[in-house]
Each structure stands twice: as C-alpha cells, then as structure tokens.
PDB file of N, CA and C in Angstrom:
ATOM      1  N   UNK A   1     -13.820 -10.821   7.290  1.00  0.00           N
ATOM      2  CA  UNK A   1     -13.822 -10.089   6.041  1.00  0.00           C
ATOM      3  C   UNK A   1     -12.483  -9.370   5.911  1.00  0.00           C
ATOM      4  N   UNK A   2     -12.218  -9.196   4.553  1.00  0.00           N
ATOM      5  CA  UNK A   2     -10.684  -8.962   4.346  1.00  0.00           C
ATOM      6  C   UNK A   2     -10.763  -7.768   3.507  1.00  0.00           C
ATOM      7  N   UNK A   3     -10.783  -6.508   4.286  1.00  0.00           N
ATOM      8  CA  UNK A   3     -11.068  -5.538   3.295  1.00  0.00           C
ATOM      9  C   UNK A   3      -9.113  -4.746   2.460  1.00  0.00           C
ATOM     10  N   UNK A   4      -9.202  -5.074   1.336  1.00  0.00           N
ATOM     11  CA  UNK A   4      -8.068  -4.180   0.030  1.00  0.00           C
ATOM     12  C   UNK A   4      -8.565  -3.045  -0.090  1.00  0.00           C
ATOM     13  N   UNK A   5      -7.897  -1.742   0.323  1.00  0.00           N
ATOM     14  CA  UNK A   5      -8.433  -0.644  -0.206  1.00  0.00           C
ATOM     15  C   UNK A   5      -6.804   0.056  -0.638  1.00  0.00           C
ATOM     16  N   UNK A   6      -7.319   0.760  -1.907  1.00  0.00           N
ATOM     17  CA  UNK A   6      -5.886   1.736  -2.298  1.00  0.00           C
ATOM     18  C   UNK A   6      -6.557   3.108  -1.898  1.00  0.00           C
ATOM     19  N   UNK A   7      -5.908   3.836  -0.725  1.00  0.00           N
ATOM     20  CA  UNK A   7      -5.804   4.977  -1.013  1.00  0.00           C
ATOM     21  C   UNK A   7      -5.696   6.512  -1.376  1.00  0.00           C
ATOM     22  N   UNK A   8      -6.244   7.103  -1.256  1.00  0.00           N
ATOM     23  CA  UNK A   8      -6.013   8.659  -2.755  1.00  0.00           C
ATOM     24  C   UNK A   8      -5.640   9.790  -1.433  1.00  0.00           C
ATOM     25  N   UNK A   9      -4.609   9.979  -2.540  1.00  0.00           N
ATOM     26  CA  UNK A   9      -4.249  11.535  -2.115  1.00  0.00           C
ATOM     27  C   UNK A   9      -3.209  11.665  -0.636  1.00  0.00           C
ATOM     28  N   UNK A  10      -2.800  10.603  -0.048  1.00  0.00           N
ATOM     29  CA  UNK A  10      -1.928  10.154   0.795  1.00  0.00           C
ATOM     30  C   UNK A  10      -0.743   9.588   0.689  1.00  0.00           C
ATOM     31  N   UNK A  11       0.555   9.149   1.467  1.00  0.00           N
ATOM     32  CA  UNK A  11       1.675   8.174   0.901  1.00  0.00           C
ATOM     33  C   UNK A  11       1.524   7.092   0.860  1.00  0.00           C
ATOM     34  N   UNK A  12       0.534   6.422   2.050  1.00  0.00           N
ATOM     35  CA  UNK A  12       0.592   4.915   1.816  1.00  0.00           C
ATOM     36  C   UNK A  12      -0.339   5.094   0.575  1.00  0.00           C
ATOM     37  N   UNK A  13       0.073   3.689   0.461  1.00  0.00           N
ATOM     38  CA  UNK A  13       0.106   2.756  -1.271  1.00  0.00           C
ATOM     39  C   UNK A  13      -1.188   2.038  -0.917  1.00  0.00           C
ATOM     40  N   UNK A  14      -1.628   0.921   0.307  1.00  0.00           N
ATOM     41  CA  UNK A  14      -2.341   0.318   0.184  1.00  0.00           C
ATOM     42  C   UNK A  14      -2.847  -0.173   1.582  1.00  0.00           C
ATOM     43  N   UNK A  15      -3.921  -0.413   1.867  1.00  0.00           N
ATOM     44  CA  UNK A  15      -4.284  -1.004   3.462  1.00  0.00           C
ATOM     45  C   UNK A  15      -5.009  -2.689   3.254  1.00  0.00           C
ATOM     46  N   UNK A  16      -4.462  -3.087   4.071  1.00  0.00           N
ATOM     47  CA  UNK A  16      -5.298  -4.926   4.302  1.00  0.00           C
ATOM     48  C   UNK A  16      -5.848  -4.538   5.270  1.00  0.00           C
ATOM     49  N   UNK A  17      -7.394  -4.925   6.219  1.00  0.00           N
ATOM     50  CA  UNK A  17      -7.589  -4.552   7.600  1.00  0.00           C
ATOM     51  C   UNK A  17      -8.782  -5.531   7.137  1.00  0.00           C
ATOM     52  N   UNK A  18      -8.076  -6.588   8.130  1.00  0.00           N
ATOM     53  CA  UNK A  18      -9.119  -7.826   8.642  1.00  0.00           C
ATOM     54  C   UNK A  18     -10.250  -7.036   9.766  1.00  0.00           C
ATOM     55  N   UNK A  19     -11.104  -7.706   9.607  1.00  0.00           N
ATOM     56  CA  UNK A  19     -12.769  -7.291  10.240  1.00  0.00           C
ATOM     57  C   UNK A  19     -13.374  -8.683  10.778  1.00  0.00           C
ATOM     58  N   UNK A  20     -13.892  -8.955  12.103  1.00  0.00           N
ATOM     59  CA  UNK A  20     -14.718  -9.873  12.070  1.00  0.00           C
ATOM     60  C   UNK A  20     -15.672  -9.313  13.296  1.00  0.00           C
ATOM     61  N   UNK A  21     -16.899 -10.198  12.896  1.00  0.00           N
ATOM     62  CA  UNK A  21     -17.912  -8.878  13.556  1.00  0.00           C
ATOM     63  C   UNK A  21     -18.178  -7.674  13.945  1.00  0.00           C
ATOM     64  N   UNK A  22     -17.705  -7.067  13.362  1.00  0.00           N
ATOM     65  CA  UNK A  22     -18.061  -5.274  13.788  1.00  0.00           C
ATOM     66  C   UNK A  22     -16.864  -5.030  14.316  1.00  0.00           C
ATOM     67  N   UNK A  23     -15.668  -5.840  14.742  1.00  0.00           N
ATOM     68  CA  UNK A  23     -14.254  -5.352  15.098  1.00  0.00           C
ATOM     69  C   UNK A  23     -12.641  -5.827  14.667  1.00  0.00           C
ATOM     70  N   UNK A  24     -12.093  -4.741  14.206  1.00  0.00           N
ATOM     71  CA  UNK A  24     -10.943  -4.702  13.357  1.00  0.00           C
ATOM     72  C   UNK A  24      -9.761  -5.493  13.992  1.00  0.00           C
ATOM     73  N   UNK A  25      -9.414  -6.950  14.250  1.00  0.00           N
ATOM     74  CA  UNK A  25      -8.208  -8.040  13.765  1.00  0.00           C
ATOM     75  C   UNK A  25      -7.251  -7.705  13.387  1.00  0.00           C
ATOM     76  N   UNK A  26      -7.093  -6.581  12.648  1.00  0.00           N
ATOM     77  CA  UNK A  26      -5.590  -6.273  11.932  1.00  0.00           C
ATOM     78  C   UNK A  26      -5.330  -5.257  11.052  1.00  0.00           C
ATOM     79  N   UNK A  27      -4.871  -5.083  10.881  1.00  0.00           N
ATOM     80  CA  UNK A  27      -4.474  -3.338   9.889  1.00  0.00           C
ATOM     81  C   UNK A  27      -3.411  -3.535   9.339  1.00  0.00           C
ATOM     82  N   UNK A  28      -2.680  -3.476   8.384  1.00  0.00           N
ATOM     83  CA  UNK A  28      -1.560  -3.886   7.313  1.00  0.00           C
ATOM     84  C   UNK A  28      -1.814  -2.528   6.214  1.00  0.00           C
ATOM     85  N   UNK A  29      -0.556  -1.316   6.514  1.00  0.00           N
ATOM     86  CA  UNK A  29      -0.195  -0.580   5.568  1.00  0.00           C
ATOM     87  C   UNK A  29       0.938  -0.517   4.911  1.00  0.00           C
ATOM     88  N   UNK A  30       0.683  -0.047   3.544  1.00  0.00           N
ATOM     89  CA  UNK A  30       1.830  -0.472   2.856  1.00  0.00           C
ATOM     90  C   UNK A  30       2.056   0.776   2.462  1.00  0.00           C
ATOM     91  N   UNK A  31       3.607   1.356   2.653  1.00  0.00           N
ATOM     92  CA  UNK A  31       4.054   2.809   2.562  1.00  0.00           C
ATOM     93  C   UNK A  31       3.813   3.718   3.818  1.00  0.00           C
ATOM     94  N   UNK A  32       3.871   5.039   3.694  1.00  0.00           N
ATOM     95  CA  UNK A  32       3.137   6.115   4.232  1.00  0.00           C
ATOM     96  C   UNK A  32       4.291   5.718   5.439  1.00  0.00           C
ATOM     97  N   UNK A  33       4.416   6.959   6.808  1.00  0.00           N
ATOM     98  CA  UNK A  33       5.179   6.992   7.599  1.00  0.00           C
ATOM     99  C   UNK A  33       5.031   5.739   8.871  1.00  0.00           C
ATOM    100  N   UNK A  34       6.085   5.072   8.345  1.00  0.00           N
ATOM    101  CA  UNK A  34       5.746   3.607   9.236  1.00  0.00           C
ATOM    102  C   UNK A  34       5.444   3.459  10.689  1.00  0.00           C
ATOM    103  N   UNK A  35       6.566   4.650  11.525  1.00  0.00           N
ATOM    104  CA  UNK A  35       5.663   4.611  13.227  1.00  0.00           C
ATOM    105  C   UNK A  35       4.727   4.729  13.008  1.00  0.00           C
ATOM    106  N   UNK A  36       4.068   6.182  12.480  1.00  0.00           N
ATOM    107  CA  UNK A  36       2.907   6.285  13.101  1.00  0.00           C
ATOM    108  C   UNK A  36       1.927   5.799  12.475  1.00  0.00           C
ATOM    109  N   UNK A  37       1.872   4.971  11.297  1.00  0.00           N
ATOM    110  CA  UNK A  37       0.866   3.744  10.875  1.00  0.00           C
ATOM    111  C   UNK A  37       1.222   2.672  11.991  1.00  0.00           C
ATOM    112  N   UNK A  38       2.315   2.169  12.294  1.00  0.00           N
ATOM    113  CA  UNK A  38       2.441   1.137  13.283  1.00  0.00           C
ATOM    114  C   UNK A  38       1.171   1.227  14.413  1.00  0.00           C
ATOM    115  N   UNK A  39       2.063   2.911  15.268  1.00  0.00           N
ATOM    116  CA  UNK A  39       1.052   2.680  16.125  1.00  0.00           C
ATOM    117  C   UNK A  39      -0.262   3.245  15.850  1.00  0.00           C
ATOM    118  N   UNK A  40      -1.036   3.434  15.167  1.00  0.00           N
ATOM    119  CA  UNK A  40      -2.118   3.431  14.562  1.00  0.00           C
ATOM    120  C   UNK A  40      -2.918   1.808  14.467  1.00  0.00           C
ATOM    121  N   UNK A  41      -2.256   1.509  13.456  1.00  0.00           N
ATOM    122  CA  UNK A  41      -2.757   0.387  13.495  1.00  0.00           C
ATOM    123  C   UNK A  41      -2.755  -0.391  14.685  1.00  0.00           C
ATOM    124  N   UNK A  42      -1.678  -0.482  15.644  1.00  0.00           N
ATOM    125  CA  UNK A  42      -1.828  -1.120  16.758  1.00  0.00           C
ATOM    126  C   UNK A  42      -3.172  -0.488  17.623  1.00  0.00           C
ATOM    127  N   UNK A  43      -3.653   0.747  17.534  1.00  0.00           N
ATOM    128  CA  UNK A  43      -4.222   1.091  18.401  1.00  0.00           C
ATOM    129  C   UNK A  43      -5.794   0.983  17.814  1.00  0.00           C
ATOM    130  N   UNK A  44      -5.828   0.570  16.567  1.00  0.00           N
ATOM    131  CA  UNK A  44      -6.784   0.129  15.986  1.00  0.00           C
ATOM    132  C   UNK A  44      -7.526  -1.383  16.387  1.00  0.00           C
ATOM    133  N   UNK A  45      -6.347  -2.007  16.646  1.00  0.00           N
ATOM    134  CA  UNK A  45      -6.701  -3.330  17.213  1.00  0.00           C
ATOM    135  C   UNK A  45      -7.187  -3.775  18.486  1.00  0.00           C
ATOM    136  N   UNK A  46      -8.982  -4.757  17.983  1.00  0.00           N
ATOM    137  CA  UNK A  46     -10.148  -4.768  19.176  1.00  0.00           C
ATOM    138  C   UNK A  46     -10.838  -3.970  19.033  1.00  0.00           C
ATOM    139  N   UNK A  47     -11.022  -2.586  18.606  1.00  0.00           N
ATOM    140  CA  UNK A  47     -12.101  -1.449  18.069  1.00  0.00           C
ATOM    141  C   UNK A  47     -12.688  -1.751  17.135  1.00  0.00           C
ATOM    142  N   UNK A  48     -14.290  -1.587  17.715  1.00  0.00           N
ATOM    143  CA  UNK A  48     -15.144  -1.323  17.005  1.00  0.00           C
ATOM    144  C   UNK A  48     -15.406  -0.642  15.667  1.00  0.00           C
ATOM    145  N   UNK A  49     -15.703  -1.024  14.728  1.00  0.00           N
ATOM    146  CA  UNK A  49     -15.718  -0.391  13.318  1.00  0.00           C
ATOM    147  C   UNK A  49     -16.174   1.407  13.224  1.00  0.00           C
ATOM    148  N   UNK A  50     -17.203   0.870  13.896  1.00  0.00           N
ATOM    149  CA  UNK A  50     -18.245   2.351  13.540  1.00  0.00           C
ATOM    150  C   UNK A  50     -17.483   3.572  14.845  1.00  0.00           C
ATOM    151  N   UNK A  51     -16.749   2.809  15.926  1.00  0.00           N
ATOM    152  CA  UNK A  51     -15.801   4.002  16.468  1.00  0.00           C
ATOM    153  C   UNK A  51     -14.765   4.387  16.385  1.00  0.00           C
ATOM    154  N   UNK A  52     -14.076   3.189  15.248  1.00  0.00           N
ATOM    155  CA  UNK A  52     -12.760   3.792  14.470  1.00  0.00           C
ATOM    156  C   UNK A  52     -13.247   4.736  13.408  1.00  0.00           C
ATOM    157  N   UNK A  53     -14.127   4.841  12.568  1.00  0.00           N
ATOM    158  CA  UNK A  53     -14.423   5.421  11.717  1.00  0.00           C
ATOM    159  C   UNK A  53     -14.483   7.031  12.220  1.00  0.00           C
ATOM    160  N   UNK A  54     -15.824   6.976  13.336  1.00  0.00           N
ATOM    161  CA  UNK A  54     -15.974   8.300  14.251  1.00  0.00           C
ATOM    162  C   UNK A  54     -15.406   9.239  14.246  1.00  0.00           C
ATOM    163  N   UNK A  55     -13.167   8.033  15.122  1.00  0.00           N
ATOM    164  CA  UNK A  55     -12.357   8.621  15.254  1.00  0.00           C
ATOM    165  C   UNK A  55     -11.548   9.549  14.545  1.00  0.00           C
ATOM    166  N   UNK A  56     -11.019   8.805  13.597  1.00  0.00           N
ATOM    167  CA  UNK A  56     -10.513   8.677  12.247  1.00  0.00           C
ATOM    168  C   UNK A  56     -11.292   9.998  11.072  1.00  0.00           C
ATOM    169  N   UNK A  57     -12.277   9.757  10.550  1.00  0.00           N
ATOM    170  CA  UNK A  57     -13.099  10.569   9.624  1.00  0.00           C
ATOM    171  C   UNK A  57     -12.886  12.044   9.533  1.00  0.00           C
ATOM    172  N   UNK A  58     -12.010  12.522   8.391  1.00  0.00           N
ATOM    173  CA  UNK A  58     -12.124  14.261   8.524  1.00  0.00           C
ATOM    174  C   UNK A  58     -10.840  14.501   9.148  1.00  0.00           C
ATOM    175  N   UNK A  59      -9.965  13.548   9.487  1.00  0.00           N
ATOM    176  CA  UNK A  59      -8.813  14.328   9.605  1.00  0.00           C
ATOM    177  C   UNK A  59      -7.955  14.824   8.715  1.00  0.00           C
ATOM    178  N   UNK A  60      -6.848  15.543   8.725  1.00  0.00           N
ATOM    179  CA  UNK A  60      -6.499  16.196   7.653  1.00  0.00           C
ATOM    180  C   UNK A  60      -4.999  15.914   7.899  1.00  0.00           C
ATOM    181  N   UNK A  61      -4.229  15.360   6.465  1.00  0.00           N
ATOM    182  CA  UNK A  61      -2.199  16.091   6.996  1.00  0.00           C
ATOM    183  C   UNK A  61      -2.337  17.005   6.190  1.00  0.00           C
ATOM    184  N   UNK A  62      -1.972  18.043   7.339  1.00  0.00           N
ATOM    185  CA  UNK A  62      -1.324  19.774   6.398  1.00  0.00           C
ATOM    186  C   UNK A  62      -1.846  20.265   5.683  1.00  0.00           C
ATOM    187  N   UNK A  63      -1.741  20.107   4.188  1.00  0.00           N
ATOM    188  CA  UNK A  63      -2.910  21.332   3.492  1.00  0.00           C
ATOM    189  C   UNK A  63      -3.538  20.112   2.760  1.00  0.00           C
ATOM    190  N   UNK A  64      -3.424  18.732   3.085  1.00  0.00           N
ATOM    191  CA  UNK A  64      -4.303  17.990   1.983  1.00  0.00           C
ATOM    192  C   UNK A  64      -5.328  17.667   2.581  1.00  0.00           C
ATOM    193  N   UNK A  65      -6.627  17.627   2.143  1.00  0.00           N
ATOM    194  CA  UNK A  65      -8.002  17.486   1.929  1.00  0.00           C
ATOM    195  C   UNK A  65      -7.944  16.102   3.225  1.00  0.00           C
ATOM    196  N   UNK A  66      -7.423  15.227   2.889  1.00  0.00           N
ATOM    197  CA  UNK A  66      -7.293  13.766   3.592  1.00  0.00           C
ATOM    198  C   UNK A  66      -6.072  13.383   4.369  1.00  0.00           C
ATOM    199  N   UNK A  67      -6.188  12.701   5.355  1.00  0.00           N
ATOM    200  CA  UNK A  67      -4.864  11.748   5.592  1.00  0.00           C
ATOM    201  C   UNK A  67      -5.132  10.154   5.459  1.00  0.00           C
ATOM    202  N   UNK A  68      -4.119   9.395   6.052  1.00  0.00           N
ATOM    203  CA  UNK A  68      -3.969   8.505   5.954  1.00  0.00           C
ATOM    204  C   UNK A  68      -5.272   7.717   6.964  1.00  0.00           C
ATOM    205  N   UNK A  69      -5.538   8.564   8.573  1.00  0.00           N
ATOM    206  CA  UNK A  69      -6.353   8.039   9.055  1.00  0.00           C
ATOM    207  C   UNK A  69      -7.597   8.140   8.606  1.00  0.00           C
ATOM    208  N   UNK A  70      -7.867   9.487   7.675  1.00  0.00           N
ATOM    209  CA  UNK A  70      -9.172   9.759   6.865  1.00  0.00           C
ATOM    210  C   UNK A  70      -9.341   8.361   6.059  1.00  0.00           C
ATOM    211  N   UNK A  71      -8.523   8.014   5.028  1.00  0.00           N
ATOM    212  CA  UNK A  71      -8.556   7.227   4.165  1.00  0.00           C
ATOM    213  C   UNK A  71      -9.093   5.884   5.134  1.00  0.00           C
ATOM    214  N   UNK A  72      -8.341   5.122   5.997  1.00  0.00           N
ATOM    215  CA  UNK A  72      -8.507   3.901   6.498  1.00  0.00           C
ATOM    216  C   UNK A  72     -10.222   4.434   7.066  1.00  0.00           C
ATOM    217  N   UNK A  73     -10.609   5.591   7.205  1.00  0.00           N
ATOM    218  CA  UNK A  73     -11.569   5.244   7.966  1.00  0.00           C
ATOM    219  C   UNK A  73     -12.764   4.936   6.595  1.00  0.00           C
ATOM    220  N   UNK A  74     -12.573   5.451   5.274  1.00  0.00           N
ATOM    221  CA  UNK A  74     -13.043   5.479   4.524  1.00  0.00           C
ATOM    222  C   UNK A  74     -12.999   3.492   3.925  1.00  0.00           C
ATOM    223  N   UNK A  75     -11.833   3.388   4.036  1.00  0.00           N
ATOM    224  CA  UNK A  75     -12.108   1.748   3.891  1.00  0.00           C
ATOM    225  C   UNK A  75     -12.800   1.455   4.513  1.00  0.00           C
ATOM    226  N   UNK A  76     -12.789   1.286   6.412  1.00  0.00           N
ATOM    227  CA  UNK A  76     -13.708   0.247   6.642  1.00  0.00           C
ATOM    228  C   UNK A  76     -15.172   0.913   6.862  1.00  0.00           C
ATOM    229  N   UNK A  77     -15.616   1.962   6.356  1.00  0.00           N
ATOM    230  CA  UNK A  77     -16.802   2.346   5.896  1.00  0.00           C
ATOM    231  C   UNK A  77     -17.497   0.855   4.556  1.00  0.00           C
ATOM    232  N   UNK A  78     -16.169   0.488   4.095  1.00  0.00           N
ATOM    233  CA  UNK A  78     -17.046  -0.698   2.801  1.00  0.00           C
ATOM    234  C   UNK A  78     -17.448  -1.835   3.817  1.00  0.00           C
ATOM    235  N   UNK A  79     -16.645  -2.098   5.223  1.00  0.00           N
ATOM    236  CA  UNK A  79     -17.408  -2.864   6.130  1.00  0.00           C
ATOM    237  C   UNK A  79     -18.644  -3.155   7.086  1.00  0.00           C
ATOM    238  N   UNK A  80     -19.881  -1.815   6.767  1.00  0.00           N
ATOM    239  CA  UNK A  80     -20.486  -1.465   7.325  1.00  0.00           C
ATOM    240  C   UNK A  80     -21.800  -2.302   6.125  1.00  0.00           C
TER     241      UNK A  80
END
C-alpha cells in the first residue's frame, strides 16, 4: 500500500511511505529539514506501523501544535 499524505502546519510539502503488512518499506519526504527526515525515515525502515505511530504521535517543533514526525505518524494511521 502506497500511502500520499500532504501535511498541515509543518515544512515538508508531502510524504510517500510504502506499507506492506503492518511494516513501513519506505518513507519519501518532500521538503522540511532533509537530515533529519533522512534519518528519520531511515530509522523508520522495517518498523512496525502501530510502533511508529506510538513513537512518533504528539510530538511537537517549538511552539507548533505538530511536527513533522506528528504528521507522518498521522499518515500511516490511514494504514491501520
């Protein structure tokens, strides 16, 4: 499964994050601060859906409501 999600309230623009059975294949962000999406996404890869989410969920950059790892965890929430 090939989940497109845009987004809100963060710099990256857009996430691709391949899924197959309950574990995340790949992560592709577009924008937002490229190391540390790199290694993010790298460290995303082989994890389980429902314990990236766990991880991820409720974090915050600085005074905004969301970050970038909030958001991705909010995408593959549509994989559940």
């Amino acid at each position: 499964m090939m989940i497109r999600y845009t987004p809100r309230g963060v710099c990256s623009r857009a996430f691709q994050i391949q899924v197959e059975d309950g574990v995340i294949q790949q992560v592709q962000v577009e924008g937002g601060c490229d190391g540390n999406l790199k290694g993010l996404s790298s460290l995303l890869k082989g994890m389980k859906v429902e314990e990236a989410i766990g991880r991820m969920e409720g974090i915050r950059c600085g005074r905004k409501a969301t970050s970038c790892p909030d958001q991705l965890a909010q995408a593959l929430k549509t994989a559940l």
